[in-house]
PDB file of N, CA and C in Angstrom:
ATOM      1  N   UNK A   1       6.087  -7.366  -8.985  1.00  0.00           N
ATOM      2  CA  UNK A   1       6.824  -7.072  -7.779  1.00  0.00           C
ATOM      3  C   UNK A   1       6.662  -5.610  -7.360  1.00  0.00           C
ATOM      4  N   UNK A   2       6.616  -4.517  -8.146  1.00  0.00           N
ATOM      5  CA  UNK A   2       6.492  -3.300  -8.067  1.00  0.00           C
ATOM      6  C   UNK A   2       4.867  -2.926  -7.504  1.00  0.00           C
ATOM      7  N   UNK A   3       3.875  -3.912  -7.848  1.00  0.00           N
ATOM      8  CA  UNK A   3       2.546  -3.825  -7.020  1.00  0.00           C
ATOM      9  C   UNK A   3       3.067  -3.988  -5.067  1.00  0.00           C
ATOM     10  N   UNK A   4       3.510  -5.233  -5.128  1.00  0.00           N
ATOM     11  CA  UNK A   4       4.247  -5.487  -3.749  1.00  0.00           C
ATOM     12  C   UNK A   4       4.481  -4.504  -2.692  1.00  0.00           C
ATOM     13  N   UNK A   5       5.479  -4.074  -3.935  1.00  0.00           N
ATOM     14  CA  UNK A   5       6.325  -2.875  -2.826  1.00  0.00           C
ATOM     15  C   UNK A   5       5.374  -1.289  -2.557  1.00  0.00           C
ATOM     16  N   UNK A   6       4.533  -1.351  -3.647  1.00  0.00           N
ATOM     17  CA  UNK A   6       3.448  -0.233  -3.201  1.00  0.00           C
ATOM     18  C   UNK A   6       2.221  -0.898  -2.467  1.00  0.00           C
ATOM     19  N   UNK A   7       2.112  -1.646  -2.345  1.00  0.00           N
ATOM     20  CA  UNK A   7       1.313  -2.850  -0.907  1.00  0.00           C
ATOM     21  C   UNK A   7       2.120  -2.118   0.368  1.00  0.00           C
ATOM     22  N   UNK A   8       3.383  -2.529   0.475  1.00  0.00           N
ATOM     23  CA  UNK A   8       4.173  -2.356   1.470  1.00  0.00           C
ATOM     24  C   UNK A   8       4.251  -0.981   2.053  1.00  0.00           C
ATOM     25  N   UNK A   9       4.743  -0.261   0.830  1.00  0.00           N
ATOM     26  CA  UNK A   9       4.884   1.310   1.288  1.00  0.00           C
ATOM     27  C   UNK A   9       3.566   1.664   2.069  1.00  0.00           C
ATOM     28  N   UNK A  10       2.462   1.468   1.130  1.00  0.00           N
ATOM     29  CA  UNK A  10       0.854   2.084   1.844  1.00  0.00           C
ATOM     30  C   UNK A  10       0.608   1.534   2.844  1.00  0.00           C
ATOM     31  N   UNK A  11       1.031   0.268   3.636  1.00  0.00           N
ATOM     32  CA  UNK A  11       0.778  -0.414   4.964  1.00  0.00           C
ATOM     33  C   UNK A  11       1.915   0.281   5.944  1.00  0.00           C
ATOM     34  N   UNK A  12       3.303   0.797   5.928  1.00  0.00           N
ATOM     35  CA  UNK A  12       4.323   1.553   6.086  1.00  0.00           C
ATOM     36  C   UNK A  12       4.081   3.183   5.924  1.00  0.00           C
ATOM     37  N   UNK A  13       2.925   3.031   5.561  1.00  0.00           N
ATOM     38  CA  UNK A  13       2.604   4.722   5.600  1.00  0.00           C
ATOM     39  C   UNK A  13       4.108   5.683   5.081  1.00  0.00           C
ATOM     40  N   UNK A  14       4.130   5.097   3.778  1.00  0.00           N
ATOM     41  CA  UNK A  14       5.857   5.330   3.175  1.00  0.00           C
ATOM     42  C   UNK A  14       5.227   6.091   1.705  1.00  0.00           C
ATOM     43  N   UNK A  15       5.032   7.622   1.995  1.00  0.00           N
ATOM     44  CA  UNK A  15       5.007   8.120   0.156  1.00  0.00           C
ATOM     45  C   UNK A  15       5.776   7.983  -0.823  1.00  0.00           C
ATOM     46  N   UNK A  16       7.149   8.869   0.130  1.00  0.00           N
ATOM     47  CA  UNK A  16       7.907   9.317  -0.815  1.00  0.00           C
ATOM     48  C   UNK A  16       8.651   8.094  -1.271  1.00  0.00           C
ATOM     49  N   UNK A  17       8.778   8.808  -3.077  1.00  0.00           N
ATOM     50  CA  UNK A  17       9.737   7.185  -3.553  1.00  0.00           C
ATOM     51  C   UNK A  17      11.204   6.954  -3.439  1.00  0.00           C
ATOM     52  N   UNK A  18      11.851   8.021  -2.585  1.00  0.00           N
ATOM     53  CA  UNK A  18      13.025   8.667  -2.676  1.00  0.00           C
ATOM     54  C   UNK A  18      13.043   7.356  -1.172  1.00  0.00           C
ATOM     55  N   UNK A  19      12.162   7.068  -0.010  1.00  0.00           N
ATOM     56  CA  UNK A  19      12.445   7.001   0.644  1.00  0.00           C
ATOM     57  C   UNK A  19      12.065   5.223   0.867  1.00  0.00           C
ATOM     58  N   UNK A  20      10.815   5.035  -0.216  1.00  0.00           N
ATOM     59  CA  UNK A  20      10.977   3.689  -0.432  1.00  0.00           C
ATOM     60  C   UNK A  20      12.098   2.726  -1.374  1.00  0.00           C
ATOM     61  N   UNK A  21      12.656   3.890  -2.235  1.00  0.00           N
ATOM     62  CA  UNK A  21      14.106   3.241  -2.679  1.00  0.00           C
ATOM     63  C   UNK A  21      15.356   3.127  -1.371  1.00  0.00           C
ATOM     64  N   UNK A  22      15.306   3.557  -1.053  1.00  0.00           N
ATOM     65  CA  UNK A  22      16.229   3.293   0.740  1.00  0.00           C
ATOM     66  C   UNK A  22      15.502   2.001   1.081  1.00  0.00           C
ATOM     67  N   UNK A  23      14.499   1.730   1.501  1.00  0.00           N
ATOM     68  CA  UNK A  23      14.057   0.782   2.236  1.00  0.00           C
ATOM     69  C   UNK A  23      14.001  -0.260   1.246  1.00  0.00           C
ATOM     70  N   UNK A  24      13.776  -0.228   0.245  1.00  0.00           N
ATOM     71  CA  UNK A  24      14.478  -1.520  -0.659  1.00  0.00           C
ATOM     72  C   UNK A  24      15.761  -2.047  -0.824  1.00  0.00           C
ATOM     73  N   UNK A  25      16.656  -1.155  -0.066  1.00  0.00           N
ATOM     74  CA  UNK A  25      17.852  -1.922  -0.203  1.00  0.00           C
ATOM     75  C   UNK A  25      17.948  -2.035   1.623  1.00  0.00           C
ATOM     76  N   UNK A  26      17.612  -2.122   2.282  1.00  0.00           N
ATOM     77  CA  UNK A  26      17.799  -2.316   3.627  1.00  0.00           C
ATOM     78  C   UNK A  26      17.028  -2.694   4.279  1.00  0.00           C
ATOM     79  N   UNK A  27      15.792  -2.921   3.915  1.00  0.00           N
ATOM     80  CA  UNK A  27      14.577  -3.526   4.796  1.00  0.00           C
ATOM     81  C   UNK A  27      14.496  -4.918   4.708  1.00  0.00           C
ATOM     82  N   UNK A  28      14.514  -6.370   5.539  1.00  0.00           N
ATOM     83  CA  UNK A  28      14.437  -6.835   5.480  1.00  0.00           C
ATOM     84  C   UNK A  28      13.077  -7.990   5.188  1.00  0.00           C
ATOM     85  N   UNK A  29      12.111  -7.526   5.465  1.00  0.00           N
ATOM     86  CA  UNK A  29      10.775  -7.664   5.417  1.00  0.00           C
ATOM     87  C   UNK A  29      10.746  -7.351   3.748  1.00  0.00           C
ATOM     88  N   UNK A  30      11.127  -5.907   3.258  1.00  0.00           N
ATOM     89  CA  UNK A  30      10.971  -5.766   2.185  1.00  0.00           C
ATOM     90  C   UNK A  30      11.544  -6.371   1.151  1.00  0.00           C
ATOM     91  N   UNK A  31      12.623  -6.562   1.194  1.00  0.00           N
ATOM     92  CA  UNK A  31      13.781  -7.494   0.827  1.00  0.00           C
ATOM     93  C   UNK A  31      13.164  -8.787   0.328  1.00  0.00           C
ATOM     94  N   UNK A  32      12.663  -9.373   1.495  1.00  0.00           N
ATOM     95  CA  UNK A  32      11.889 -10.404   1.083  1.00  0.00           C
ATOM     96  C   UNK A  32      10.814 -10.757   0.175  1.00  0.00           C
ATOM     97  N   UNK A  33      10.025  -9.646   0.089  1.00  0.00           N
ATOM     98  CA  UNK A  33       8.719  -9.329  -0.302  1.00  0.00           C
ATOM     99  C   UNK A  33       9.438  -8.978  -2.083  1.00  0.00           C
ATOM    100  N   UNK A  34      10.200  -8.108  -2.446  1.00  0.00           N
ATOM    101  CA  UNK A  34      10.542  -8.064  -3.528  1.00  0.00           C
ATOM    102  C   UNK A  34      11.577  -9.251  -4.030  1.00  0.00           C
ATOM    103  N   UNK A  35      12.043 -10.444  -3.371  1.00  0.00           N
ATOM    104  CA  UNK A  35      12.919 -11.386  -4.088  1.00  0.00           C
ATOM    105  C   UNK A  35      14.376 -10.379  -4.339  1.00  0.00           C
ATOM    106  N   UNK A  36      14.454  -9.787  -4.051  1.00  0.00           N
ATOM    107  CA  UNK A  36      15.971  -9.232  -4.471  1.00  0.00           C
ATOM    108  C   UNK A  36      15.618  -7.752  -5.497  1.00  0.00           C
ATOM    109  N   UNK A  37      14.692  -7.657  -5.702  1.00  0.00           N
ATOM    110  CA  UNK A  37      14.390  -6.985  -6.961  1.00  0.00           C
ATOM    111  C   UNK A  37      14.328  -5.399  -6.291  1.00  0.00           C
ATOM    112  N   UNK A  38      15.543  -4.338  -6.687  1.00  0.00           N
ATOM    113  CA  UNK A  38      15.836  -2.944  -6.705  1.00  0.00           C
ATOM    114  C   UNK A  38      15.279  -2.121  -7.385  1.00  0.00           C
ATOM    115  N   UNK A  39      14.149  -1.467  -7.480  1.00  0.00           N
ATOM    116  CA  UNK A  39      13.701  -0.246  -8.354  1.00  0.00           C
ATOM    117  C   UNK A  39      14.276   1.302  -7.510  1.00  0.00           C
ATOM    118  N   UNK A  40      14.326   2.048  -9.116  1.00  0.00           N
ATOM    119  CA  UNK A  40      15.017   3.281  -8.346  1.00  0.00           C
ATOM    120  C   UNK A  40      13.827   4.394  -8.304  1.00  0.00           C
ATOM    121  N   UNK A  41      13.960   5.362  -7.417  1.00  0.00           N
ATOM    122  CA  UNK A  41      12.617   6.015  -7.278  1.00  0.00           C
ATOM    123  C   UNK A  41      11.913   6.664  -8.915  1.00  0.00           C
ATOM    124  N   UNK A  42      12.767   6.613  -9.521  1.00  0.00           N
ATOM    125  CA  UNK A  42      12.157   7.445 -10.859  1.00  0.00           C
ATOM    126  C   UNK A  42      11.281   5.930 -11.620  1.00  0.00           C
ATOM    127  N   UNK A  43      11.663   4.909 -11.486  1.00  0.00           N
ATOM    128  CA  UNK A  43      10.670   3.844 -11.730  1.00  0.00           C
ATOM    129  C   UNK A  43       9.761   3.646 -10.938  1.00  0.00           C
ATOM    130  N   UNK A  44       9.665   3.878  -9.381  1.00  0.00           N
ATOM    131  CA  UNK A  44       8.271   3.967  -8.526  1.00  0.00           C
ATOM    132  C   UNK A  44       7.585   5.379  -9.173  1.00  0.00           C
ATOM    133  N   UNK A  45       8.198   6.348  -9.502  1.00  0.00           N
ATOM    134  CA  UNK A  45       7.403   7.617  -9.984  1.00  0.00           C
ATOM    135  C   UNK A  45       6.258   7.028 -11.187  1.00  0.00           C
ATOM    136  N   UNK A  46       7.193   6.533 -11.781  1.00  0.00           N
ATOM    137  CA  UNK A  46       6.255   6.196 -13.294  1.00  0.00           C
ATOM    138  C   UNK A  46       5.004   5.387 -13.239  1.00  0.00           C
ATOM    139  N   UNK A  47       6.052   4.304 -12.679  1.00  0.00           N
ATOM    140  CA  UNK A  47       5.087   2.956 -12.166  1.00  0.00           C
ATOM    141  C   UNK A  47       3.059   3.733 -11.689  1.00  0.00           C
ATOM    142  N   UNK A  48       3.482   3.924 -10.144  1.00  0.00           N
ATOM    143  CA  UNK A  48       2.526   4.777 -10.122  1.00  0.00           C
ATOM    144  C   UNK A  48       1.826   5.473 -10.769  1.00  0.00           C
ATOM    145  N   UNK A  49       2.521   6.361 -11.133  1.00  0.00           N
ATOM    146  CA  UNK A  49       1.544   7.311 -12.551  1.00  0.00           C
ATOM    147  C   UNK A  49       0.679   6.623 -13.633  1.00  0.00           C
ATOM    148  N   UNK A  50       1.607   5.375 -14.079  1.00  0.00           N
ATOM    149  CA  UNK A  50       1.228   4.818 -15.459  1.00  0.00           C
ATOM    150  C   UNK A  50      -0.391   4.070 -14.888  1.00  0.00           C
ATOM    151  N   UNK A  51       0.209   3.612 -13.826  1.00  0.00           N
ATOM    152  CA  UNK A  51      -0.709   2.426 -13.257  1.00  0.00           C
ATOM    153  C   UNK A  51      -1.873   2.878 -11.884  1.00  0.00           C
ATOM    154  N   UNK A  52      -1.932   3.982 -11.735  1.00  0.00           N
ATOM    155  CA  UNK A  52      -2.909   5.279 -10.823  1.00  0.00           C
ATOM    156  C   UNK A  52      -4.158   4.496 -10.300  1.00  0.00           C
ATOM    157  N   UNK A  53      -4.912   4.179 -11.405  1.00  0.00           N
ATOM    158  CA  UNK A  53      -6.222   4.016 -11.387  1.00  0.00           C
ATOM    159  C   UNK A  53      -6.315   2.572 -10.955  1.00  0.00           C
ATOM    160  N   UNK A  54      -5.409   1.939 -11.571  1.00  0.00           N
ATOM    161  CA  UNK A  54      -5.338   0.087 -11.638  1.00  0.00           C
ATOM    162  C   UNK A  54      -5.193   0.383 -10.012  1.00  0.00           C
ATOM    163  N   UNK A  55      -4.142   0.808  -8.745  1.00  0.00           N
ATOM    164  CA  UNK A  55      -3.680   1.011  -7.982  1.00  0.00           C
ATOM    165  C   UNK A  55      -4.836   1.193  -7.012  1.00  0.00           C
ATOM    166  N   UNK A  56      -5.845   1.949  -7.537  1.00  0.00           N
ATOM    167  CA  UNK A  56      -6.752   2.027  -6.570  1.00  0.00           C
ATOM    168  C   UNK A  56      -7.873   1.067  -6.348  1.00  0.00           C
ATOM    169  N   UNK A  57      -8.142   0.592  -7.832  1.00  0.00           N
ATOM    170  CA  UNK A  57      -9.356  -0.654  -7.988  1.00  0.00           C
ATOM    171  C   UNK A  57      -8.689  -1.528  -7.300  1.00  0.00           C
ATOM    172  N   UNK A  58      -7.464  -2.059  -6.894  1.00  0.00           N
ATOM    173  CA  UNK A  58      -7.089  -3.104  -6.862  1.00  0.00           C
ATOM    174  C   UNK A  58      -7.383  -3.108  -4.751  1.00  0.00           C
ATOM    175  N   UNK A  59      -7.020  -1.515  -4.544  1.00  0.00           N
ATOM    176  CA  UNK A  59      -7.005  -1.212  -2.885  1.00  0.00           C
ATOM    177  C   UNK A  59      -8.865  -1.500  -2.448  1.00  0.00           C
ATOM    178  N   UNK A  60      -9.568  -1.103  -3.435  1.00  0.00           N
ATOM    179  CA  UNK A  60     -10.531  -1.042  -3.153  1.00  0.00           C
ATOM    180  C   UNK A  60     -10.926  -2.793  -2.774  1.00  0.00           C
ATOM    181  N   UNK A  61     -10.593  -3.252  -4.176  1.00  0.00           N
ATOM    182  CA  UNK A  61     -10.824  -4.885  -4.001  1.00  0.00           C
ATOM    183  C   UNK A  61     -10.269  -5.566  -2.691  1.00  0.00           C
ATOM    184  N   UNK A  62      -9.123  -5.429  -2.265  1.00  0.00           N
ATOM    185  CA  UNK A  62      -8.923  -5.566  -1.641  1.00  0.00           C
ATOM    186  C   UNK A  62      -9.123  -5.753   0.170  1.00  0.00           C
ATOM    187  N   UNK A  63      -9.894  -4.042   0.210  1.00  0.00           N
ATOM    188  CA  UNK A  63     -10.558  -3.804   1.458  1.00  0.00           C
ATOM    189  C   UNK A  63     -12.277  -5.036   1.295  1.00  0.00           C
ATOM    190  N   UNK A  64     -13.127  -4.940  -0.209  1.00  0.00           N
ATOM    191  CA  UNK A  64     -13.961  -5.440  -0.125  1.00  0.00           C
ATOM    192  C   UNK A  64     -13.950  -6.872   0.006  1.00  0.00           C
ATOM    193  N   UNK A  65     -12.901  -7.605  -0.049  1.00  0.00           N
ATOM    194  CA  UNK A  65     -13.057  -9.053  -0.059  1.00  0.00           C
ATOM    195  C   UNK A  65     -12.010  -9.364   1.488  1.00  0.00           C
ATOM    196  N   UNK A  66     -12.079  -8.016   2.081  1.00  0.00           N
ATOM    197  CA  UNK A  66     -11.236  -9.083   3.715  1.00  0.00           C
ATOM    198  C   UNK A  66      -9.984  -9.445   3.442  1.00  0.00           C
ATOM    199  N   UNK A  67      -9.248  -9.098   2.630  1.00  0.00           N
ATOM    200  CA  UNK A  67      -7.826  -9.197   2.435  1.00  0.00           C
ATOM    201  C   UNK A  67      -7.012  -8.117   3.042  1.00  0.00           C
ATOM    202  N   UNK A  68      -7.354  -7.215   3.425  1.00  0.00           N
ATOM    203  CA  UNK A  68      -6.742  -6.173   3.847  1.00  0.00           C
ATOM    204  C   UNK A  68      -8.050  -6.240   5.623  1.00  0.00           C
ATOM    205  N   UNK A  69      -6.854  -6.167   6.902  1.00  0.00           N
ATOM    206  CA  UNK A  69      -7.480  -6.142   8.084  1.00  0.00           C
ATOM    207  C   UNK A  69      -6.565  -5.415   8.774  1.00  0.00           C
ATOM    208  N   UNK A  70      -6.801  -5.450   9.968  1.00  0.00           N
ATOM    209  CA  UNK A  70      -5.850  -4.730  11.183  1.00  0.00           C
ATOM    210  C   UNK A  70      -4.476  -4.984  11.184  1.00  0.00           C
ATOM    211  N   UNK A  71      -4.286  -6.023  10.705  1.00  0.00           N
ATOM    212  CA  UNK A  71      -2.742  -7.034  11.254  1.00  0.00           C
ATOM    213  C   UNK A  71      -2.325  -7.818  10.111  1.00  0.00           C
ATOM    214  N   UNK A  72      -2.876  -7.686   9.591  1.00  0.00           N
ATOM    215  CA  UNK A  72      -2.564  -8.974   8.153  1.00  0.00           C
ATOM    216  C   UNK A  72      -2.471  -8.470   6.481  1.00  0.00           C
ATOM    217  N   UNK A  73      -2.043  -8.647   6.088  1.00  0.00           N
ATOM    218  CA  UNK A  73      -2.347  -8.479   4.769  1.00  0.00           C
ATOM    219  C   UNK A  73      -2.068  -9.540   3.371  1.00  0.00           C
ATOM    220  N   UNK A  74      -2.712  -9.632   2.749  1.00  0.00           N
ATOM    221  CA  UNK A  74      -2.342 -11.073   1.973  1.00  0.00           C
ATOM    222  C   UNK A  74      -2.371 -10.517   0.283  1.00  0.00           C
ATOM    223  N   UNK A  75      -0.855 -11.012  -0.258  1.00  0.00           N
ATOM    224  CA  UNK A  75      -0.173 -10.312  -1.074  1.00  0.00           C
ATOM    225  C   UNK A  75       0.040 -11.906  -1.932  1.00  0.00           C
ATOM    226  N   UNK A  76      -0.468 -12.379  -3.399  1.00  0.00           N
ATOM    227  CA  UNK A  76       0.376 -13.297  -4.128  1.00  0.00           C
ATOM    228  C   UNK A  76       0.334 -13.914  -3.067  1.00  0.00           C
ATOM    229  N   UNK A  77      -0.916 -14.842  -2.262  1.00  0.00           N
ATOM    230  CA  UNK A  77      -1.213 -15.402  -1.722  1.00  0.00           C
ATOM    231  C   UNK A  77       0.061 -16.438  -0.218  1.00  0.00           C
ATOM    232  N   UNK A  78       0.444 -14.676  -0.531  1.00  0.00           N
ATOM    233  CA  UNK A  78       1.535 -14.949   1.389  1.00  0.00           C
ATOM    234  C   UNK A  78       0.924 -14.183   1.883  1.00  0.00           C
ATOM    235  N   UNK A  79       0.793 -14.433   3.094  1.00  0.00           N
ATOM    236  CA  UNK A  79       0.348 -13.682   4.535  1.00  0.00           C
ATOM    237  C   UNK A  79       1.218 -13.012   4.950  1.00  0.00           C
ATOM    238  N   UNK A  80       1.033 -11.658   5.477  1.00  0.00           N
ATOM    239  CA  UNK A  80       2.020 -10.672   5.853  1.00  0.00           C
ATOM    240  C   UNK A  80       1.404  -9.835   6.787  1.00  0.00           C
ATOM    241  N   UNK A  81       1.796  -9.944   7.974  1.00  0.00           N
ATOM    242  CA  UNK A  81       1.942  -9.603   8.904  1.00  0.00           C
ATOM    243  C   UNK A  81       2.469  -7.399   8.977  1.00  0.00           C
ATOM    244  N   UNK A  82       1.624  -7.042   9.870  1.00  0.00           N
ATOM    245  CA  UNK A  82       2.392  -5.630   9.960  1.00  0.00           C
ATOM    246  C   UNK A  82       2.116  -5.198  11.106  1.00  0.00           C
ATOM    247  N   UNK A  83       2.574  -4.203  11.962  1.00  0.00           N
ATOM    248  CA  UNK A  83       2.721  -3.932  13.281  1.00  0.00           C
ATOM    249  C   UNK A  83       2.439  -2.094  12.746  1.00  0.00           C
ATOM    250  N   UNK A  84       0.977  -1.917  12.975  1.00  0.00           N
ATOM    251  CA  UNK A  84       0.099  -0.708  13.016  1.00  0.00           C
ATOM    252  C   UNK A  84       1.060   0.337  13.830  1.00  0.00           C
ATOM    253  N   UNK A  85       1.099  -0.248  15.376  1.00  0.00           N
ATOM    254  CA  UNK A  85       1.491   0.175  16.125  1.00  0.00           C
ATOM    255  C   UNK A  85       2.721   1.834  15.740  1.00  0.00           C
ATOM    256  N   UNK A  86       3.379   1.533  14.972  1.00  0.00           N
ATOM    257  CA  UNK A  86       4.677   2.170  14.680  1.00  0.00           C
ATOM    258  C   UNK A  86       4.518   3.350  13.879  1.00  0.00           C
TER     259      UNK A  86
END
């Protein structure tokens, strides 16, 4: 779930973890996307850190197989929608 929500943040153009712990308890989109599940920013700190490299092979894979486009993104095989625009 914690892959998810750093899916989300990087499509949300969202660094800080101070500010993706806010949007986990109030975003509804996000809400969804994590099942209920609250991490506090000092667990996005780690998370990240521990998992850096995995984080990027996975962005890379991602862009190379067409899973990642303008408007869409496909996460644990749901389609998710995002509005660039904003």
């Amino acid at each position: 779930m914690a892959v998810n929500m750093i899916f989300w943040a990087y499509m949300n153009r969202i660094r800080s973890s101070r500010r993706l712990e806010t949007e986990s308890g109030r975003n509804l989109k996000l809400l969804w996307l994590l099942r209920t599940l609250r991490l506090d920013h000092k667990t996005i700190v780690e998370f990240r850190r521990r998992n850096g490299e995995a984080l990027k092979n996975v962005f890379k894979g991602f862009v190379k197989l067409g899973l990642y486009g303008k408007e869409l993104l496909v996460i644990d095989g749901r389609a998710t929608s995002f509005n660039f625009a904003e």
